[in-house]
Protein backbone atom coordinates (compact mmCIF):
# COMPACT_ATOMS: atom_id res chain seq x y z
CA UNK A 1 35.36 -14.97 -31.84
CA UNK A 2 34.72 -15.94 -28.19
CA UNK A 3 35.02 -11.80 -27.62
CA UNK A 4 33.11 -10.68 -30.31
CA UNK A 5 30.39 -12.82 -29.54
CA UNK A 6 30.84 -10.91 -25.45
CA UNK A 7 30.13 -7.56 -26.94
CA UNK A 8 27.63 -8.55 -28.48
CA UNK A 9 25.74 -9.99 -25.75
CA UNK A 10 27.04 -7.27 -23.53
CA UNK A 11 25.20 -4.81 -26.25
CA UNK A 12 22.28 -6.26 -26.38
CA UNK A 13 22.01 -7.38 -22.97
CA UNK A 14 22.79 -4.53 -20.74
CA UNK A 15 19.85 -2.38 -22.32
CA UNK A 16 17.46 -5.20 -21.29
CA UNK A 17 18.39 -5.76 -17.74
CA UNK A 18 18.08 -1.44 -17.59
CA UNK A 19 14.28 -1.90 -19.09
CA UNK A 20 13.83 -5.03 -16.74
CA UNK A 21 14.82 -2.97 -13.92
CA UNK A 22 13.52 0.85 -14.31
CA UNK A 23 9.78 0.65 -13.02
CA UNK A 24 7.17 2.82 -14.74
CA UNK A 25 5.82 5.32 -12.05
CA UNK A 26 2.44 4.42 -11.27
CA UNK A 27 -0.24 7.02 -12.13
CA UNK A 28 -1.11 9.50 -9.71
CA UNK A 29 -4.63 9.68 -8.28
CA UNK A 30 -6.62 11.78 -6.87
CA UNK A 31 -9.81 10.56 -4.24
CA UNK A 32 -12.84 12.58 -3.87
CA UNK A 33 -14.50 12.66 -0.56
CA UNK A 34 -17.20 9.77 -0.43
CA UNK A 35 -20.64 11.59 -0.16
CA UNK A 36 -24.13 9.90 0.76
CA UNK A 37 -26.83 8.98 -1.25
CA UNK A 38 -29.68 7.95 1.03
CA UNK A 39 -32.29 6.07 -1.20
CA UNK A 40 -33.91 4.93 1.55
CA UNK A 41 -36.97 6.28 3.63
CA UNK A 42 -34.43 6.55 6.59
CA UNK A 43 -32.98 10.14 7.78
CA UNK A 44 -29.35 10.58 7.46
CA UNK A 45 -27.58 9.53 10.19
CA UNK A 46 -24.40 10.77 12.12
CA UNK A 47 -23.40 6.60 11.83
CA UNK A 48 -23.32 7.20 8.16
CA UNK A 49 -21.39 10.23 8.42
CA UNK A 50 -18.72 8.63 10.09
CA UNK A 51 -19.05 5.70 7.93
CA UNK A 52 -18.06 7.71 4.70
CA UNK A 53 -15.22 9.34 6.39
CA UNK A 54 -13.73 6.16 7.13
CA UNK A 55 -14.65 5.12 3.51
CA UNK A 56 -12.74 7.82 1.95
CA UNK A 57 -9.56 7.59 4.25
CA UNK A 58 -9.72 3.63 3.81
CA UNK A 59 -10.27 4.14 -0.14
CA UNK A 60 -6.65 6.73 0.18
CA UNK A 61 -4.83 4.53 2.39
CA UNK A 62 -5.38 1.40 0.08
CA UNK A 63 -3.86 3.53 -3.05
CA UNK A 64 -0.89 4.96 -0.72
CA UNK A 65 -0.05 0.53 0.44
CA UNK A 66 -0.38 -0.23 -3.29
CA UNK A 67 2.26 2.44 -3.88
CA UNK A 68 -0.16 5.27 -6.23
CA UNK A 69 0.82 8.38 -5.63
CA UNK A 70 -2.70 9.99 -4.05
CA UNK A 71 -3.18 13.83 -4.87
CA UNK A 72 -3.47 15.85 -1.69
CA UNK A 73 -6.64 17.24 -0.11
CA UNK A 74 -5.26 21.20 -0.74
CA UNK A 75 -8.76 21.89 -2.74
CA UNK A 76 -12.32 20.25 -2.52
CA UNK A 77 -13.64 19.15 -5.49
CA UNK A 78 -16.27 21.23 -7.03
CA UNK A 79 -19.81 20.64 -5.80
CA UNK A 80 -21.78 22.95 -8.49
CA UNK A 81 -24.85 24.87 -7.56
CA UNK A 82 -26.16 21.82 -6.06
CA UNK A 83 -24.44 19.73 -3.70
CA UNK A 84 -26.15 16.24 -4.14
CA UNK A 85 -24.17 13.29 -4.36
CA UNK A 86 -25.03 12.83 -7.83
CA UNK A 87 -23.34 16.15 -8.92
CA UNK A 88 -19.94 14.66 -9.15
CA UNK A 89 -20.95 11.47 -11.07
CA UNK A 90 -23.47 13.39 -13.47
CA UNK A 91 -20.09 15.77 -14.68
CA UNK A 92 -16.70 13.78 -14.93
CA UNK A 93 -15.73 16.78 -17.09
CA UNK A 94 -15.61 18.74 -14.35
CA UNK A 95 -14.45 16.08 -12.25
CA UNK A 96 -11.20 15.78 -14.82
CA UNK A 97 -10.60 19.55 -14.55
CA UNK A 98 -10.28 19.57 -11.02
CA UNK A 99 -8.42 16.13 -10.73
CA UNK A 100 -5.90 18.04 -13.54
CA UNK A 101 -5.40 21.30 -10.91
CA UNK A 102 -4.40 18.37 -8.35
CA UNK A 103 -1.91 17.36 -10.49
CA UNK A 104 -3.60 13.47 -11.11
CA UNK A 105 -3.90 11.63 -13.82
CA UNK A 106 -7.14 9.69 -12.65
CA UNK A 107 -10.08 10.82 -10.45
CA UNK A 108 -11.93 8.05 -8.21
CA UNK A 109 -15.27 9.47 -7.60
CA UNK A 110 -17.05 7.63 -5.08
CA UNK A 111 -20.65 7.96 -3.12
CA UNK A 112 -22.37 5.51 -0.75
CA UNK A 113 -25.98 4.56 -1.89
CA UNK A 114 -27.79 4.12 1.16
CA UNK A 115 -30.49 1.54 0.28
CA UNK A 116 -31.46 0.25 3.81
CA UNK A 117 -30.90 0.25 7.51
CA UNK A 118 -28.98 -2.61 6.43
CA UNK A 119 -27.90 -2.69 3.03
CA UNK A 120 -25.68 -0.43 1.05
CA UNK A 121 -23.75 -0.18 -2.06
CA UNK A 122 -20.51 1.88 -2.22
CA UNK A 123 -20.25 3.16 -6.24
CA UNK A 124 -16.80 4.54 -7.46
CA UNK A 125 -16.50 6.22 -11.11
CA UNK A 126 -12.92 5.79 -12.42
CA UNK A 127 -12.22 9.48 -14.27
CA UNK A 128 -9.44 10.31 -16.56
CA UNK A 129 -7.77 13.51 -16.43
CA UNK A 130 -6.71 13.31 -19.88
CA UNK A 131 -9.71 11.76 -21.47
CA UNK A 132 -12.42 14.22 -19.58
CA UNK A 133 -14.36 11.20 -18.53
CA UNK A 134 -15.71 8.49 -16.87
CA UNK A 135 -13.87 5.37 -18.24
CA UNK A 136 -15.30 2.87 -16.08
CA UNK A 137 -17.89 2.28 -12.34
CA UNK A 138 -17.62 0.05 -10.36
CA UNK A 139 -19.54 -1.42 -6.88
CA UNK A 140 -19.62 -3.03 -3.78
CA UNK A 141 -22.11 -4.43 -1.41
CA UNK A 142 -21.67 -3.80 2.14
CA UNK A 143 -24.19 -5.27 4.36
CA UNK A 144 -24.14 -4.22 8.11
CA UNK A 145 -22.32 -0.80 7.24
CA UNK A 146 -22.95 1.86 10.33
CA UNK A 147 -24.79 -0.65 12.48
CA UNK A 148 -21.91 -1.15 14.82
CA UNK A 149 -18.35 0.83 14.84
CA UNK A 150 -16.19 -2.92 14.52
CA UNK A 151 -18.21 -4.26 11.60
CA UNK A 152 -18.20 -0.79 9.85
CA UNK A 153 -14.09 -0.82 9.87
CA UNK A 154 -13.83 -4.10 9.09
CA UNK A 155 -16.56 -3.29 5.59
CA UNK A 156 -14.75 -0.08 5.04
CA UNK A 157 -11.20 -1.91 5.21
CA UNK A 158 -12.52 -4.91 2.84
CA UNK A 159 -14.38 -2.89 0.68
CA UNK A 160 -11.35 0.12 -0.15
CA UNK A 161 -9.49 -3.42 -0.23
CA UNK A 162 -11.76 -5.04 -3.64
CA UNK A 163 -12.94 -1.34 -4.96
CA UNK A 164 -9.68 -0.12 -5.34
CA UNK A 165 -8.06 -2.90 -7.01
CA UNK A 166 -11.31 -2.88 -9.41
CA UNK A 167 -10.72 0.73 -9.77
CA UNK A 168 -6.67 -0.12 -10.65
CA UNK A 169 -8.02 -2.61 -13.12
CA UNK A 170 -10.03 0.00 -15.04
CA UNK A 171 -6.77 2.31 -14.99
CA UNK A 172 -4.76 -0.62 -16.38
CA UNK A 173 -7.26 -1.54 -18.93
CA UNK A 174 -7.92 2.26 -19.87
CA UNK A 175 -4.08 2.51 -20.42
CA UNK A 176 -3.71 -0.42 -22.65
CA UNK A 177 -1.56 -2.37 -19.86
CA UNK A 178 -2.67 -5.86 -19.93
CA UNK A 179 0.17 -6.80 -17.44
CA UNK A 180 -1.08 -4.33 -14.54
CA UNK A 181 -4.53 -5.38 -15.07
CA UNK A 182 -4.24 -8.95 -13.84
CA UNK A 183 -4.41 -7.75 -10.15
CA UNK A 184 -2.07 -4.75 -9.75
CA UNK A 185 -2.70 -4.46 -6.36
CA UNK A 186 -4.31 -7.58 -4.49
CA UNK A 187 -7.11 -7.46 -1.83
């Protein structure tokens, strides 16, 4: 009895510690340079090009410590017959087509909407490859951004740090895990 009642337990058992223990491999995802959108009566800036450079190398490193997979750089993404910053958010289609040729399963879309000398709001649009479209946007306020090199790390750092585990959420959510989208990767 005492055996019988072993296999069993060894039958259904062993099969549930394998589950337990095989991790799903996370999604891969593919970052699209951030690009500016000054709204403000203020000329572009050579601050706020280095600011968005450290934005979308902040936004890649954040995926890479969470442990995403992040598409390589091997092809911009398309910038249409008009290179504005609102090209990429006004066509997720084509945004999912080019995240597909990078081999990602989700695009993160992101632009910095300069609204002030002071104030400024970094948007990201959370794309599926699959779907063909935008599945969620999110934001962040970063006051203080390209008025002085220390402060603009230390916004870049702590805002790739609460936009991309926003942006993980919406993957989560999108996918229909409830688990991930607690906090899948904390800030």
């Amino acid at each position: 009895m005492r055996s019988t009642i072993r296999l069993l337990l060894s039958v259904v058992a062993l099969p549930l510690v394998l589950l337990a223990g095989a991790r799903a491999v996370p999604p891969t995802i593919a970052v699209t340079p951030v690009t500016l959108n000054n709204m403000s009566a203020l000329p572009d800036t050579k601050e706020d090009s280095v600011a968005i450079r450290l934005l979308t190398s902040e936004a890649r490193a954040r995926l890479a410590t969470c442990g995403f997979p992040v598409a390589s750089d091997s092809a911009p993404p398309p910038s249409g017959d008009h290179s504005g910053a609102s090209y990429l958010f006004e066509h997720p289609d084509v945004v999912a087509q080019w995240g597909a040729e990078q081999h990602a399963d989700w695009v993160l879309v992101s632009r910095l909407n300069r609204i002030g000398p002071w104030v400024a709001e970094w948007e990201v649009q959370v794309v599926s490859t699959k779907l063909g479209r935008t599945v969620d946007t999110r934001v962040v306020e970063l006051k203080g951004l390209s008025r002085d090199s220390s402060l603009t790390a230390r916004m870049s750092n702590r805002g790739a740090a609460w936009l991309i585990d926003q942006s993980l959420q919406a993957i989560a959510h999108a996918n229909g895990d409830s688990a991930s989208a607690k906090r899948p990767c904390h800030a």
